[in-house]
Protein backbone atom coordinates (compact mmCIF):
# COMPACT_ATOMS: atom_id res chain seq x y z
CA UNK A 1 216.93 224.64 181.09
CA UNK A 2 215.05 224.82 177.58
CA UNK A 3 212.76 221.97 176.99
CA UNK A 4 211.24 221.48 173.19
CA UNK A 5 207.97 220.22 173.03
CA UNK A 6 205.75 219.38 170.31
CA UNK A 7 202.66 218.46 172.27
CA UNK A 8 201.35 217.27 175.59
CA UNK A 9 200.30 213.39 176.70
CA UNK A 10 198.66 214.18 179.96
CA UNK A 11 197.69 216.72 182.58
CA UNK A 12 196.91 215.63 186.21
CA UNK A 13 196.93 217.14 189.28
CA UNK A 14 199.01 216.05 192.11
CA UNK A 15 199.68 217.76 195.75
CA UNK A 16 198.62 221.03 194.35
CA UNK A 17 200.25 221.28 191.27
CA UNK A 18 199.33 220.82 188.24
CA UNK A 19 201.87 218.44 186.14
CA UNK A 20 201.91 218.59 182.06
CA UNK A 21 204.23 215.80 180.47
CA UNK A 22 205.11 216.94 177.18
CA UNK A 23 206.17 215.19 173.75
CA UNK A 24 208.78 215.39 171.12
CA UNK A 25 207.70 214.35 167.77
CA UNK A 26 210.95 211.73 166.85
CA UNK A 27 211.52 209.41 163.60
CA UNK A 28 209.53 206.71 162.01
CA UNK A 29 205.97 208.54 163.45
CA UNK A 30 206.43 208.24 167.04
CA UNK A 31 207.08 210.65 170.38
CA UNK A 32 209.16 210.64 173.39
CA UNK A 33 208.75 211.74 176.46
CA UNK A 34 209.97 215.21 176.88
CA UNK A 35 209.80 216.20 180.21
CA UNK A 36 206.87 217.32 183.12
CA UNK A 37 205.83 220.70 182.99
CA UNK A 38 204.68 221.75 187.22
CA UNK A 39 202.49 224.79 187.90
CA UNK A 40 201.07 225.42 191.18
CA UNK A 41 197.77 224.91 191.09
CA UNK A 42 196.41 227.90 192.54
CA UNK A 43 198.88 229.64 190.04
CA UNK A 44 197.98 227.77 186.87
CA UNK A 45 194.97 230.27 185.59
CA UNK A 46 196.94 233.22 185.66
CA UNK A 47 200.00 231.21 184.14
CA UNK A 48 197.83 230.15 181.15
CA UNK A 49 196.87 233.37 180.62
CA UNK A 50 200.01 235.11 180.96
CA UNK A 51 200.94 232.31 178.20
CA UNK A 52 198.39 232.82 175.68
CA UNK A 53 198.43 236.90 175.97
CA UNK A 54 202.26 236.23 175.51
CA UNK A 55 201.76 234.12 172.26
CA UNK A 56 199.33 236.36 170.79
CA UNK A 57 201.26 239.47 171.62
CA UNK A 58 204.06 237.26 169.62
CA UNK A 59 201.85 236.52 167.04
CA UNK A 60 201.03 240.28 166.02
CA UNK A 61 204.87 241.24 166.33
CA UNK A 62 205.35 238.84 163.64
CA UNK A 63 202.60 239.70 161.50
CA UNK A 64 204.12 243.46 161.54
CA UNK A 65 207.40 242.23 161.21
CA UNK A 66 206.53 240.17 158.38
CA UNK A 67 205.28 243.03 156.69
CA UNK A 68 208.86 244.45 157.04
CA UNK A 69 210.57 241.39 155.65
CA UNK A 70 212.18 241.13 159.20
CA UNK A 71 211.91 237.17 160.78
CA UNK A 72 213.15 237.35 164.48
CA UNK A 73 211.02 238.35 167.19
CA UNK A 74 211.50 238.24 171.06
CA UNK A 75 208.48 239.08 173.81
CA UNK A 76 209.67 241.73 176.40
């Protein structure tokens, strides 16, 4: 299942897991509700990280690759 997202309303916690309801940006200003993002709590640090090493390992593929004129780019 993909799920896009444009930002985030609220996090909470909730029986151990940590629950992130996400936005869509839709016409005339406004946002709908997206979906709910779960991590296990005592998973969610090394999921964040694992995220944000992700995006900026991302990040400097496209930098390089932007140097080469190229425009796709996929994490392995």
């Amino acid at each position: 299942m993909q799920i896009f997202a444009d930002n985030l309303s609220r996090v909470s916690m909730s029986n151990n897991n940590i629950r992130i309801e996400l936005l869509q940006n839709a016409p005339g200003n406004t946002t709908i509700y997206a979906g709910t993002l779960i991590i296990p709590a005592n998973q969610a640090a090394g999921f964040v990280n694992a995220m944000a090493n992700s995006l900026k390992q991302l990040e400097d593929q496209m930098k390089a690759k932007s140097e080469e004129g190229q425009t796709d780019t996929d994490i392995q």
